[in-house]
N, C-alpha and C. Protein backbone atom coordinates (compact mmCIF):
# COMPACT_ATOMS: atom_id res chain seq x y z
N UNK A 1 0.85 -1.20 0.00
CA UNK A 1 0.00 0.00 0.00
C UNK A 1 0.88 1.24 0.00
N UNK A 2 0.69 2.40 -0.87
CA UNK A 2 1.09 3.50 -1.25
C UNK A 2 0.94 4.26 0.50
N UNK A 3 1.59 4.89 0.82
CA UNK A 3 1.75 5.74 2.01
C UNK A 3 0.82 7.19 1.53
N UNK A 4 -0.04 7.53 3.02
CA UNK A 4 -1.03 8.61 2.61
C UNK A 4 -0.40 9.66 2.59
N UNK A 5 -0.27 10.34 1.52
CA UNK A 5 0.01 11.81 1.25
C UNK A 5 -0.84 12.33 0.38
N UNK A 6 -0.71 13.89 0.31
CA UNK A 6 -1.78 14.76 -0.44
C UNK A 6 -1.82 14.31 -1.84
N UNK A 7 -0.98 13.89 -2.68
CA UNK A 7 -1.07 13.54 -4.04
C UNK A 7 -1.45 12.20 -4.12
N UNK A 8 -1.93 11.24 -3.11
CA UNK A 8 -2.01 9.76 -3.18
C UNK A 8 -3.63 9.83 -2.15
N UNK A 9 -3.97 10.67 -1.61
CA UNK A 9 -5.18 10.65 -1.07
C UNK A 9 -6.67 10.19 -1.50
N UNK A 10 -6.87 10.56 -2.93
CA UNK A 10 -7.84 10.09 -3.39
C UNK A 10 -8.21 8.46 -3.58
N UNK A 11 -6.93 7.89 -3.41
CA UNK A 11 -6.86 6.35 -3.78
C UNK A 11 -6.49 5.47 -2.70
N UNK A 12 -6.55 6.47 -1.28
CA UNK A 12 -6.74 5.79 -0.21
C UNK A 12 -8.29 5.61 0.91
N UNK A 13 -8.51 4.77 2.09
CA UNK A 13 -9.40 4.62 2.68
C UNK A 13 -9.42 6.30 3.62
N UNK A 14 -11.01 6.35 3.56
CA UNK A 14 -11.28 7.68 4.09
C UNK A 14 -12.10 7.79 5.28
N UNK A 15 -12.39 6.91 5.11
CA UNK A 15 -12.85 6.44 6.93
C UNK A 15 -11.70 6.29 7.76
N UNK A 16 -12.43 7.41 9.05
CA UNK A 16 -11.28 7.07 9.90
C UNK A 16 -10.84 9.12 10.16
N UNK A 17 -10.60 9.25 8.74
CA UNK A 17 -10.03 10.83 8.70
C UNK A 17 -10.40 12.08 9.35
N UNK A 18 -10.02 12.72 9.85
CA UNK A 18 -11.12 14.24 9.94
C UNK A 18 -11.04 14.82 8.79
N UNK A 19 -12.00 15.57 8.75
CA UNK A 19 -12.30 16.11 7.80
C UNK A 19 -13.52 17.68 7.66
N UNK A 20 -13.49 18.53 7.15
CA UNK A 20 -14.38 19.28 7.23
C UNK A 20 -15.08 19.92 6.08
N UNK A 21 -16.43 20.33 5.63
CA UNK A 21 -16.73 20.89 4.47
C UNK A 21 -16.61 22.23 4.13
N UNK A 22 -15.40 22.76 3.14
CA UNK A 22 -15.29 24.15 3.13
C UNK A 22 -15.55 24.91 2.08
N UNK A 23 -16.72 23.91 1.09
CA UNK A 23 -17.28 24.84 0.31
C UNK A 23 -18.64 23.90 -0.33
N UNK A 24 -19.54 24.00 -0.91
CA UNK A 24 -20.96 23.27 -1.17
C UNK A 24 -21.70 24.20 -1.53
N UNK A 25 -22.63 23.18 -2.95
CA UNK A 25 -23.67 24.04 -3.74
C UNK A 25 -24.88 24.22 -2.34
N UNK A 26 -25.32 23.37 -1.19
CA UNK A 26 -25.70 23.73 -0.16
C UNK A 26 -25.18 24.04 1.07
N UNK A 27 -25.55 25.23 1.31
CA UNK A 27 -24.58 25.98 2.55
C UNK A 27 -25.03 25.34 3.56
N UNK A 28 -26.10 24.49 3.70
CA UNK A 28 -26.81 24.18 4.99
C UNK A 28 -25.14 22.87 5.28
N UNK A 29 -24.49 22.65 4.37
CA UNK A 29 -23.69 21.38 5.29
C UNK A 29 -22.32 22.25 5.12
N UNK A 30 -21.87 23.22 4.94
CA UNK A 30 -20.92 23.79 5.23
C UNK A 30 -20.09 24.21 6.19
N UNK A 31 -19.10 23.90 6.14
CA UNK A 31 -18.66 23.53 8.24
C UNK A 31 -18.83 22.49 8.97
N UNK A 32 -19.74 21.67 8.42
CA UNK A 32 -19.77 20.14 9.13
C UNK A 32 -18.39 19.95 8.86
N UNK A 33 -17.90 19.30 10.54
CA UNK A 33 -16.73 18.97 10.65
C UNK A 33 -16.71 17.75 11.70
N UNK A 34 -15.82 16.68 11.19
CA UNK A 34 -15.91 15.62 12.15
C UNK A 34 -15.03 14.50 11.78
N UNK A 35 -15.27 13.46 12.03
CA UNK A 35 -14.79 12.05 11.27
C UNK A 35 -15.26 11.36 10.05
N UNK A 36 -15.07 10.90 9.39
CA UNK A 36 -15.50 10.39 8.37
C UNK A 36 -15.96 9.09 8.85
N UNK A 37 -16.95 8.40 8.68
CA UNK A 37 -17.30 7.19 9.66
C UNK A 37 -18.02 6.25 8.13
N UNK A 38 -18.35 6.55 7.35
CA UNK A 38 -18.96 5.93 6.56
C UNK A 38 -18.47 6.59 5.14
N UNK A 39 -18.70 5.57 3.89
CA UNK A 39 -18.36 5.93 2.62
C UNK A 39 -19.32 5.44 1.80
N UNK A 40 -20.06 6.07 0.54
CA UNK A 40 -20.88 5.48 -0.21
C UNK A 40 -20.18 5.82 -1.51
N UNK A 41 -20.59 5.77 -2.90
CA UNK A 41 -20.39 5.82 -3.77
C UNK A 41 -20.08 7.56 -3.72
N UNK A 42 -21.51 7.97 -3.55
CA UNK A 42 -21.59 9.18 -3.39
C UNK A 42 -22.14 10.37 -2.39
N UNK A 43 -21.53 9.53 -1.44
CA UNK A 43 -21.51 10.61 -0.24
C UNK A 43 -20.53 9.79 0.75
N UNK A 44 -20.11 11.24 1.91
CA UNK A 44 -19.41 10.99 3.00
C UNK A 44 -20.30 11.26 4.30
N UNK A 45 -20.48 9.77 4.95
CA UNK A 45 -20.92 10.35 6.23
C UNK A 45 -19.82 10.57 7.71
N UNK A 46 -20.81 11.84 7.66
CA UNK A 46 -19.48 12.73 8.58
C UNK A 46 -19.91 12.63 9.94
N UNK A 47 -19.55 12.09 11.42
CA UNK A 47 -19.82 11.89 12.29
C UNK A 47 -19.25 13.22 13.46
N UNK A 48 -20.25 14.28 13.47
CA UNK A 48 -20.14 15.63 14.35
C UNK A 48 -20.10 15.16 15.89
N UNK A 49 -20.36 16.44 16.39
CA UNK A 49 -20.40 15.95 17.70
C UNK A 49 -22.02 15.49 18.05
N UNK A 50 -23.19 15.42 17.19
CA UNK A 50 -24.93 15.27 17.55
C UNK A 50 -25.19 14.61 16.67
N UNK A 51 -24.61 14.18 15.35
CA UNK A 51 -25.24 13.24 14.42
C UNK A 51 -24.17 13.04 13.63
N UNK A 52 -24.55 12.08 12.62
CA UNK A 52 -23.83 11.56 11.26
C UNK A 52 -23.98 12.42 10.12
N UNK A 53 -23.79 12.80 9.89
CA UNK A 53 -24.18 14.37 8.65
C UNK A 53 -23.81 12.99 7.03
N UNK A 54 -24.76 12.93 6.17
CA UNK A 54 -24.54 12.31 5.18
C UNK A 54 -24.52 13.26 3.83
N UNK A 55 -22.97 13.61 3.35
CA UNK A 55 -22.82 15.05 2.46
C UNK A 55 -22.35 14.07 1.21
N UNK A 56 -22.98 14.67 0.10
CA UNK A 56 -22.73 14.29 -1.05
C UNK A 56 -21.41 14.92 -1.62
N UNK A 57 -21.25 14.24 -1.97
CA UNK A 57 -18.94 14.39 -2.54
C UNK A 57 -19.42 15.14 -4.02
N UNK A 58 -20.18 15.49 -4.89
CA UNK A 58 -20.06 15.90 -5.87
C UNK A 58 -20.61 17.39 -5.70
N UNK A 59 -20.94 17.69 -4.81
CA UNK A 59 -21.03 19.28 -4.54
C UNK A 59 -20.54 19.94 -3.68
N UNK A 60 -19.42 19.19 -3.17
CA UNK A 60 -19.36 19.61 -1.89
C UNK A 60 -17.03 19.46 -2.20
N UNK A 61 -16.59 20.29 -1.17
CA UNK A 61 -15.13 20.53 -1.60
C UNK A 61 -14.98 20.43 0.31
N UNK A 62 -13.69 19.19 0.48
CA UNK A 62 -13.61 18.82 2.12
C UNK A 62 -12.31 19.17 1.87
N UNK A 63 -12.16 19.55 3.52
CA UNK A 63 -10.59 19.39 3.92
C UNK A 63 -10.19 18.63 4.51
N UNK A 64 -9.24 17.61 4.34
CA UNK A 64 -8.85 16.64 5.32
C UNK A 64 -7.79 16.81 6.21
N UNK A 65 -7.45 16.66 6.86
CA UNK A 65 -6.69 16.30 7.58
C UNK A 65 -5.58 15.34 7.65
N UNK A 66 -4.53 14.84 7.04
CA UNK A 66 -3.66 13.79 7.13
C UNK A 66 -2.64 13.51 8.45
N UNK A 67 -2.64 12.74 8.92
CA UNK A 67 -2.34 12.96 10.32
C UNK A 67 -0.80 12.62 9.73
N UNK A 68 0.10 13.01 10.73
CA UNK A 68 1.56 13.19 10.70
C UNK A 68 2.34 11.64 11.37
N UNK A 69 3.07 11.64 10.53
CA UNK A 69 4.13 10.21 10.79
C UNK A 69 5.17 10.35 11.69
N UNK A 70 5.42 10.03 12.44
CA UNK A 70 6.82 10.23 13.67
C UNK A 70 6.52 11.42 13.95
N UNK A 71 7.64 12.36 13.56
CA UNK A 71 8.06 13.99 13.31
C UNK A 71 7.16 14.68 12.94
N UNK A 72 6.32 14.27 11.64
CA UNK A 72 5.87 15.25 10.75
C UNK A 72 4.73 15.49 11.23
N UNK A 73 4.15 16.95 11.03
CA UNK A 73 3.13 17.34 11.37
C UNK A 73 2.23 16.94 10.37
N UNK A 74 1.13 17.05 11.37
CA UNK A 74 -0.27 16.82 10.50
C UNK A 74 -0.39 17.66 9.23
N UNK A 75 -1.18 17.02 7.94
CA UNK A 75 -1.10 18.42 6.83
C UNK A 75 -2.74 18.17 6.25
N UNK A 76 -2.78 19.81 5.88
CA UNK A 76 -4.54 19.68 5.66
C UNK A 76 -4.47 19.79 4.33
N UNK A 77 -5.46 19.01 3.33
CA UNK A 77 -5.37 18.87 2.09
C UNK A 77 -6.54 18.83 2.22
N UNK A 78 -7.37 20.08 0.49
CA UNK A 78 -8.22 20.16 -0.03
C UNK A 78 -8.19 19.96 -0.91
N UNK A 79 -9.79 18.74 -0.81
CA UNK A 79 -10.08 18.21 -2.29
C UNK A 79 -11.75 18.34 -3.01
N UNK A 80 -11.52 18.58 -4.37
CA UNK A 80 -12.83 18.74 -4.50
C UNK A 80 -13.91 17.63 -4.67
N UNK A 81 -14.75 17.28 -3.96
CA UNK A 81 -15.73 16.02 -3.56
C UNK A 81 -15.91 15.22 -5.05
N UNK A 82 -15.84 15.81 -6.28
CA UNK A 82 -16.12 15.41 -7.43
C UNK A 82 -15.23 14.44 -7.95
N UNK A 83 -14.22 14.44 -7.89
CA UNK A 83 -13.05 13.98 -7.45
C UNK A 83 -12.98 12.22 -6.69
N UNK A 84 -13.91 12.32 -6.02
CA UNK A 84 -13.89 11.36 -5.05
C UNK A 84 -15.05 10.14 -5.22
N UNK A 85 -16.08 10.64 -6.35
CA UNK A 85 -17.23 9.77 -6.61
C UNK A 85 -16.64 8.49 -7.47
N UNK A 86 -17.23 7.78 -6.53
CA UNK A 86 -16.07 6.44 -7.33
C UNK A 86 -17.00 5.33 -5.65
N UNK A 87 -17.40 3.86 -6.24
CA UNK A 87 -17.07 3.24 -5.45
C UNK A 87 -15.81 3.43 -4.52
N UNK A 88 -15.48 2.91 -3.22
CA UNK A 88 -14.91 3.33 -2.60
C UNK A 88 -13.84 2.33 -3.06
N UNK A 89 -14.09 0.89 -3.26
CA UNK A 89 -13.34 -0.31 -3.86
C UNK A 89 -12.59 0.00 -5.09
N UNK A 90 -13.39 0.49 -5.76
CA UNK A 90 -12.95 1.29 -7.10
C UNK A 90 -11.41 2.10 -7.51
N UNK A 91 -12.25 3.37 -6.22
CA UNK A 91 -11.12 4.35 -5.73
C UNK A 91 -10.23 3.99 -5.30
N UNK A 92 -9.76 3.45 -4.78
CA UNK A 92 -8.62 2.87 -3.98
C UNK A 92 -7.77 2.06 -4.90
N UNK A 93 -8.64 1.32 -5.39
CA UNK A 93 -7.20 0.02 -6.60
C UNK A 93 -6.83 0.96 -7.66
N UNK A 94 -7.17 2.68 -7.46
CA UNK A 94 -6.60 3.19 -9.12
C UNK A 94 -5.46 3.27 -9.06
N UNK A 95 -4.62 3.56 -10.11
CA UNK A 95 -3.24 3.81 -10.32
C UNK A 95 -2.85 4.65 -11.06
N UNK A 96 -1.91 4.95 -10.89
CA UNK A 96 -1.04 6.10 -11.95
C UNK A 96 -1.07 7.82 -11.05
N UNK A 97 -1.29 8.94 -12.12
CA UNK A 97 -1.38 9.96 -11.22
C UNK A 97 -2.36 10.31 -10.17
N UNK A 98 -2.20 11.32 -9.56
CA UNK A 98 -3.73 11.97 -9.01
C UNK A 98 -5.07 12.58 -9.96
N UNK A 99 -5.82 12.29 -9.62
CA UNK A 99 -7.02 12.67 -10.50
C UNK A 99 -7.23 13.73 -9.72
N UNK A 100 -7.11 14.12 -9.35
CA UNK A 100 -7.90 15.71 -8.29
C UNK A 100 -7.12 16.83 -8.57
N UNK A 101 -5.81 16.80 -8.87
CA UNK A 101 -4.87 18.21 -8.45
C UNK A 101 -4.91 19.06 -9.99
C-alpha cells in the first residue's frame, strides 16, 4: 500500500479521517466537521459531535486532515468532492497519477 500523502489521497481509505466541508452548492452542510465514519459511492458520512451528517462528494469541496508520521506534522489537504465519486473499492485500486490536483 502507497503511504497517505496529499497527491495519493484520493486512492486511499477515508474512513477514519477528519475532515471538514469548506465549500458546497448547499450551505446548509458547510462547516460540518468531524470524522468520516462511513463511505458510499456518493456521499461521505461525517460523524459531528450530535449526528452523522450524510454530504454528497459531488457538490461539496472537504478538507482533510492527514495525520503526521513520527516527526511530521499533521497536513490539511483540499479536495474537491467530485473527485472522489467512485465506489470506494474502485477508488482505492486506481493507479497512476492523481485525479484531483
Amino acid at each position: 500500500m502507497m503511504p497517505l500523502t496529499p497527491a495519493t489521497l484520493p486512492r486511499h481509505e477515508l474512513v477514519g479521517l477528519d475532515v471538514e466541508v469548506v465549500a458546497a452548492s448547499n450551505p446548509d452542510v458547510i462547516d460540518i466537521a468531524g470524522t468520516v465514519v462511513t463511505e458510499t459511492t456518493k456521499t461521505l458520512g461525517i460523524e459531528g459531535a450530535d449526528r452523522v451528517w450524510h454530504v454528497p462528494k459531488d457538490t461539496a469541496t472537504f478538507r482533510f486532515e492527514l495525520p503526521g508520521n513520527g516527526d511530521d506534522e499533521s497536513q490539511l489537504v483540499r479536495v474537491d468532492g467530485s473527485k472522489l465519486v467512485a465506489r470506494p473499492a474502485r477508488r482505492t485500486e486506481a493507479t497512476g497519477d492523481s485525479k484531483w490536483r
